[in-house]
C-alpha atoms as a PDB file:
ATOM      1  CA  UNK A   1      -4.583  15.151 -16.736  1.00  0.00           C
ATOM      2  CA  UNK A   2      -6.176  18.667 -16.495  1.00  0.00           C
ATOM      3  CA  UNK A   3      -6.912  19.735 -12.964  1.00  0.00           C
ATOM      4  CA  UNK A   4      -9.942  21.789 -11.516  1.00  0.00           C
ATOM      5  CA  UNK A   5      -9.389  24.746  -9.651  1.00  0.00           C
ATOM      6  CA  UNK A   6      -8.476  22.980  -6.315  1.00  0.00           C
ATOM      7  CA  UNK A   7      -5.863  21.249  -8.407  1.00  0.00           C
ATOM      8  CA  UNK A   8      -7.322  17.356  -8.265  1.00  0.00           C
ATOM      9  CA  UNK A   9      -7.658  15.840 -11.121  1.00  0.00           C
ATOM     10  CA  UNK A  10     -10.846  13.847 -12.600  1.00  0.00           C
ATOM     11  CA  UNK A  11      -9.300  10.431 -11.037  1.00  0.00           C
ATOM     12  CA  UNK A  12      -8.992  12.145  -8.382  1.00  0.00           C
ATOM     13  CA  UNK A  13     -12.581  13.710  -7.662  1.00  0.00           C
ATOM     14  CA  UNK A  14     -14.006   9.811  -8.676  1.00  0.00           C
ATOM     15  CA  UNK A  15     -11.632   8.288  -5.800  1.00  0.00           C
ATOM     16  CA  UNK A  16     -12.710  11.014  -3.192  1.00  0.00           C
ATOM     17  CA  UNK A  17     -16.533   9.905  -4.019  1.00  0.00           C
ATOM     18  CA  UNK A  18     -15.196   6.008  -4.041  1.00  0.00           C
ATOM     19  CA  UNK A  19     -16.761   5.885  -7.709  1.00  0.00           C
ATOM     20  CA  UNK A  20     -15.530   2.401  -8.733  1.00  0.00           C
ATOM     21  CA  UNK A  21     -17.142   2.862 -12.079  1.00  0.00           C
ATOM     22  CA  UNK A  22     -15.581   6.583 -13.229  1.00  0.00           C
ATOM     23  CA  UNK A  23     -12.269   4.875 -11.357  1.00  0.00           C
ATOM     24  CA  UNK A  24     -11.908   2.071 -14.040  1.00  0.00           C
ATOM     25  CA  UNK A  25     -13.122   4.297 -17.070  1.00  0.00           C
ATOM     26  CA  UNK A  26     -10.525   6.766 -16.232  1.00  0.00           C
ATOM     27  CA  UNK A  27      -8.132   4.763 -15.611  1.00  0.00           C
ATOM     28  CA  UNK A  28      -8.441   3.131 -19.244  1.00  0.00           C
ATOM     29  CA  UNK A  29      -7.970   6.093 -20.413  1.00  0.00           C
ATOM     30  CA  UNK A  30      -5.143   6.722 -19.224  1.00  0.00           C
ATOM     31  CA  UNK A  31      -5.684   8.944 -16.299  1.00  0.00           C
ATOM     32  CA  UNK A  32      -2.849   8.580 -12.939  1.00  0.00           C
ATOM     33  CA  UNK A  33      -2.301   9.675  -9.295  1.00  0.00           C
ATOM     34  CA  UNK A  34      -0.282  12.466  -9.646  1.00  0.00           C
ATOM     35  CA  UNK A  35      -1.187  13.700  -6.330  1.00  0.00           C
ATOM     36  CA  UNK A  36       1.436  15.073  -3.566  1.00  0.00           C
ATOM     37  CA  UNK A  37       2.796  11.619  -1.703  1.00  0.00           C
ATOM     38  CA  UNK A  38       2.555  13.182   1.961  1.00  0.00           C
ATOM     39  CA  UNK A  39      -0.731  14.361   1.377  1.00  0.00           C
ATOM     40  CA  UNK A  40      -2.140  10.911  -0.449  1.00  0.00           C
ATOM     41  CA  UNK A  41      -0.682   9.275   2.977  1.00  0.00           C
ATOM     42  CA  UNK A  42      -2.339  11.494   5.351  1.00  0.00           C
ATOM     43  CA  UNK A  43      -5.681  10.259   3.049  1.00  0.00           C
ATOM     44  CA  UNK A  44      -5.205   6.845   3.657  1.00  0.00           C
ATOM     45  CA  UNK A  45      -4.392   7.317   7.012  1.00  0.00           C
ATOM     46  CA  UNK A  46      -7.450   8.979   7.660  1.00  0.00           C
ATOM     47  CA  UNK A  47      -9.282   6.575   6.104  1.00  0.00           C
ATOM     48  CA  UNK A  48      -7.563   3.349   7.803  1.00  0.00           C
ATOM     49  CA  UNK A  49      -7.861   5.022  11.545  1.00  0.00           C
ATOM     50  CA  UNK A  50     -11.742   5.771  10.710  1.00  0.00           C
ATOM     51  CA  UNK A  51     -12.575   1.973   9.359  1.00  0.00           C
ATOM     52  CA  UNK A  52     -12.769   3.572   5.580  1.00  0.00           C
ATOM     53  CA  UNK A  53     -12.723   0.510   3.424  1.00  0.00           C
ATOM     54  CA  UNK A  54     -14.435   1.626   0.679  1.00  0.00           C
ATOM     55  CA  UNK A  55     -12.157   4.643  -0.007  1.00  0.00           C
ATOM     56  CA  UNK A  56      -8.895   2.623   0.410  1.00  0.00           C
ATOM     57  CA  UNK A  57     -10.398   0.548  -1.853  1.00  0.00           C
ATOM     58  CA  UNK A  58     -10.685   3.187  -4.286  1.00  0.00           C
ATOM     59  CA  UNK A  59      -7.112   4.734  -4.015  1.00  0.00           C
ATOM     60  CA  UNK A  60      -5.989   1.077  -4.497  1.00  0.00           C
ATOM     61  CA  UNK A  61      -8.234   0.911  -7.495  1.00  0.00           C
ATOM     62  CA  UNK A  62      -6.843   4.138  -8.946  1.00  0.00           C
ATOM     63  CA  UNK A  63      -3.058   3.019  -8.552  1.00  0.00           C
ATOM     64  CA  UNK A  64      -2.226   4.963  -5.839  1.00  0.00           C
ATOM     65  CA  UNK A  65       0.673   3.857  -3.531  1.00  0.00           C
ATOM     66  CA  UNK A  66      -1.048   2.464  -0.266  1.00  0.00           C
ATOM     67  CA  UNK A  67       2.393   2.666   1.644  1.00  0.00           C
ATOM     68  CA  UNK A  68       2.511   6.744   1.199  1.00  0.00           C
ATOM     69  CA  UNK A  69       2.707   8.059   4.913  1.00  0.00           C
ATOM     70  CA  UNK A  70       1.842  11.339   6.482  1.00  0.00           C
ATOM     71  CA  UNK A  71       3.916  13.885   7.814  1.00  0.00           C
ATOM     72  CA  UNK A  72       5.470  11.377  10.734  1.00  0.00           C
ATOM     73  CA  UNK A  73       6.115   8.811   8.270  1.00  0.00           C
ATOM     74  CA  UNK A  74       3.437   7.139   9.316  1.00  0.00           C
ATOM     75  CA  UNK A  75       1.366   4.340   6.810  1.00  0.00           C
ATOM     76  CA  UNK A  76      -1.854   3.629   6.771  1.00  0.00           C
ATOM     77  CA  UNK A  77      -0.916   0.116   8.590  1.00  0.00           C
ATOM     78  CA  UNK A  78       0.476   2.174  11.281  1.00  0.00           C
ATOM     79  CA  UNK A  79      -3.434   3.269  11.917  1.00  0.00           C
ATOM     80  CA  UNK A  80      -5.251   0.710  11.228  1.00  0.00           C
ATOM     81  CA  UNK A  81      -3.167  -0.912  13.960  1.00  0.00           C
ATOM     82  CA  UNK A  82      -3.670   1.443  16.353  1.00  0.00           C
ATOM     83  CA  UNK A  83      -7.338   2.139  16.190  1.00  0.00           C
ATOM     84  CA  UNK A  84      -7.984  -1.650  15.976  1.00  0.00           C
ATOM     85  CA  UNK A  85      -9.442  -2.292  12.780  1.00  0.00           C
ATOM     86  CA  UNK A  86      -8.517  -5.479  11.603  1.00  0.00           C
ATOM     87  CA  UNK A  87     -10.215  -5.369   8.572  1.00  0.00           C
ATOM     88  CA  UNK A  88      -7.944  -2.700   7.753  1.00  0.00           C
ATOM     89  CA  UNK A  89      -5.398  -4.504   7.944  1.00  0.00           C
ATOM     90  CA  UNK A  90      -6.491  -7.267   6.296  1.00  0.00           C
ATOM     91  CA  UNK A  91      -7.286  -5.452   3.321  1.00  0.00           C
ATOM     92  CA  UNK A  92      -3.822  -3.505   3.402  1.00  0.00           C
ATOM     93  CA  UNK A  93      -2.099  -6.966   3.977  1.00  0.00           C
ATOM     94  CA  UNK A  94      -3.757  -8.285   0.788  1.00  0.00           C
ATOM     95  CA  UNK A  95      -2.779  -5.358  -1.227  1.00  0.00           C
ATOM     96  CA  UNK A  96       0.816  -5.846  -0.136  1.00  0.00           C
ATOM     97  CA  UNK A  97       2.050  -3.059   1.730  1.00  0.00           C
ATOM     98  CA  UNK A  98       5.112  -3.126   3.745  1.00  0.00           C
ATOM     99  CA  UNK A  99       4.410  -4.806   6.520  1.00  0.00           C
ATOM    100  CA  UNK A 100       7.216  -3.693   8.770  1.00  0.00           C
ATOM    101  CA  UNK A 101       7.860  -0.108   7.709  1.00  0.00           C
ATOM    102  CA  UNK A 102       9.490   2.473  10.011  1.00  0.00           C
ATOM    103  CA  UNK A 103       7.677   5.720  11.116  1.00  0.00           C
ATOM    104  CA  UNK A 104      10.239   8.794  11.805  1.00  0.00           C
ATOM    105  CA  UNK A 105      10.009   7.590  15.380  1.00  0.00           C
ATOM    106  CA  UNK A 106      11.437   4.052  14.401  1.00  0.00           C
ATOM    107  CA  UNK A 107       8.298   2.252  15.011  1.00  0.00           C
ATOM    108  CA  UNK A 108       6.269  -0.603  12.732  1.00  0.00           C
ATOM    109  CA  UNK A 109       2.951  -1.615  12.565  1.00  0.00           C
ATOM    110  CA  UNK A 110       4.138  -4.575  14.577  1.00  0.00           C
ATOM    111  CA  UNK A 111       5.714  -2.272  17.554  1.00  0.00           C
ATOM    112  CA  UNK A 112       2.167  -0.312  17.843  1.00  0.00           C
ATOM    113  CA  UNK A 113       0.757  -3.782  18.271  1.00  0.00           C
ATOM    114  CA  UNK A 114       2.672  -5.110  21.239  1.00  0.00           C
ATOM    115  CA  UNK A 115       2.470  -1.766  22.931  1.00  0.00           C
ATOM    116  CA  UNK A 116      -1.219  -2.032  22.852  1.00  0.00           C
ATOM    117  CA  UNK A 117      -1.200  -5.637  24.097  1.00  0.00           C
ATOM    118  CA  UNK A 118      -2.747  -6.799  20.833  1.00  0.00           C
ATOM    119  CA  UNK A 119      -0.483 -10.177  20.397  1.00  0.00           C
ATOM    120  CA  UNK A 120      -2.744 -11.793  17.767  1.00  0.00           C
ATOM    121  CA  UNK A 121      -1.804  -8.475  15.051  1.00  0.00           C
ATOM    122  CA  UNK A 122       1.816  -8.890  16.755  1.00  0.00           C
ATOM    123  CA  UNK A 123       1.830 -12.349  15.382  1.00  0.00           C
ATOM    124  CA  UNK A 124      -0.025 -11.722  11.817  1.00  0.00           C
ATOM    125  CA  UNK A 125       2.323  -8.627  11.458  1.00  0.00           C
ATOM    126  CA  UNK A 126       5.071 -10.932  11.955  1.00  0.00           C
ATOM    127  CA  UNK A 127       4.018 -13.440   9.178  1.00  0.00           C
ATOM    128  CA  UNK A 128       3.050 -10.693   6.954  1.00  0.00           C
ATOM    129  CA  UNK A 129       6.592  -9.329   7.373  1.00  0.00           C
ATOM    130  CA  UNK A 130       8.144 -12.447   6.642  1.00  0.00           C
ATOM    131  CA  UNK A 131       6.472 -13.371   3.350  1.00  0.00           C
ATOM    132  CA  UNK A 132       6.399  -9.640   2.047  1.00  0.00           C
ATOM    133  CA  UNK A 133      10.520 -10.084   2.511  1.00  0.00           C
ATOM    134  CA  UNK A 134       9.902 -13.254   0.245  1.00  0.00           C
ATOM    135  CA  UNK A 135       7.752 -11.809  -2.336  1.00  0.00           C
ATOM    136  CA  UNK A 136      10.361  -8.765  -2.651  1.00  0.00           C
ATOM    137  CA  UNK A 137      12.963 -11.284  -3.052  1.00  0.00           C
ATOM    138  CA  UNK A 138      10.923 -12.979  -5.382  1.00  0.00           C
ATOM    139  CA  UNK A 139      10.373 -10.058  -7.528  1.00  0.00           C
ATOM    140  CA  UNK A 140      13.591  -8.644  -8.004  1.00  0.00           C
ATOM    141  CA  UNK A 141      15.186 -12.542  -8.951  1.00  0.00           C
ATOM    142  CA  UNK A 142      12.480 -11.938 -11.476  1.00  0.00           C
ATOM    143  CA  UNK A 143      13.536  -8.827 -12.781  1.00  0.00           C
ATOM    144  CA  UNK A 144      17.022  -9.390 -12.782  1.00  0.00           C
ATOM    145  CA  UNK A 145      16.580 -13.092 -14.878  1.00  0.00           C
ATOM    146  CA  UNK A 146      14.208 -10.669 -17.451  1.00  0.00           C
ATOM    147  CA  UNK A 147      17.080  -7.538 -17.709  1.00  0.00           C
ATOM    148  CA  UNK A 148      19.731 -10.543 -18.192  1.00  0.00           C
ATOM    149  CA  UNK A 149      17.778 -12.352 -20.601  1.00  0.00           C
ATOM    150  CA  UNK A 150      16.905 -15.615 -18.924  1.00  0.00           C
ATOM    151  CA  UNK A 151      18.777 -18.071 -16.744  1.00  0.00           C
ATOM    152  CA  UNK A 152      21.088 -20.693 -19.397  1.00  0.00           C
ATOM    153  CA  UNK A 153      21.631 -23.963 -18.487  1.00  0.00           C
ATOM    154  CA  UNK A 154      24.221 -25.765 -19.768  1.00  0.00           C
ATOM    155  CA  UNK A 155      24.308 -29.611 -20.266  1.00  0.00           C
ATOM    156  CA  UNK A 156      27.193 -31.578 -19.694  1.00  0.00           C
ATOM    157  CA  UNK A 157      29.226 -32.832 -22.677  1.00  0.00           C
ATOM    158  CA  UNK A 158      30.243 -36.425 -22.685  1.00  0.00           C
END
């Protein structure tokens, strides 16, 4: 995990050039994000407000967190909602961020929507929302059956 003299690391430098290729090789060898949270967010929201697909594609790739925000707490989502870029949001969708996270201002994804008149993202936020809620409770019935060992069922003695 050695860093160059800017302090990024080599996964780092091959997801700022969207290298796929280096992305997967370091990544097999064992190389993370270790990056600064706030300052991966502002990233992605860069790259979601200017239509960037192929560099959220490669923080996704290189395991970073897609639902890091920037210094208002707000996601990627958040700007891909508000510069219109449905594709954006499609792809964010699919990776499964958090569909209805807060900014610091109390405002989702969704809220930006209706306030821009945009009804059909109001809508697919709304379903998104719904079935990331499901998924999370989903996952942690998962975990919780694996920590406790399984679910036992009983039969009935006659």
């Amino acid at each position: 995990h050695a860093k160059d003299q800017w302090g990024f690391t080599p996964l780092m430098c091959a997801v700022r050039s969207a290298n796929m290729e280096c992305i997967r090789a370091i990544k097999q060898a064992g190389g993370v994000i270790d990056g600064d949270p706030e300052q991966d967010g502002m990233e992605l929201c860069f790259a979601a407000s200017h239509g960037d697909l192929a560099t959220l594609k490669a923080y996704a790739a290189a395991g970073c967190n897609l639902d890091d925000t920037d210094y208002d707490g707000r996601s990627a989502l958040h700007l891909a909602v508000t510069h219109r870029r449905p594709d954006i949001v499609a792809f964010l969708l699919e990776e499964g961020v958090r569909p209805d996270a807060k900014d610091f201002f109390g405002y989702t994804p969704a809220d930006e929507a209706k306030r821009m008149g945009w009804s059909e993202m109001v809508s697919t936020l709304g379903d998104a929302a719904i079935a990331w809620r499901k998924t999370q409770e989903e996952r942690r019935a998962a975990e919780a059956e694996h920590e406790h060992g399984g679910v036992f069922v009983l039969d009935e003695i006659h």
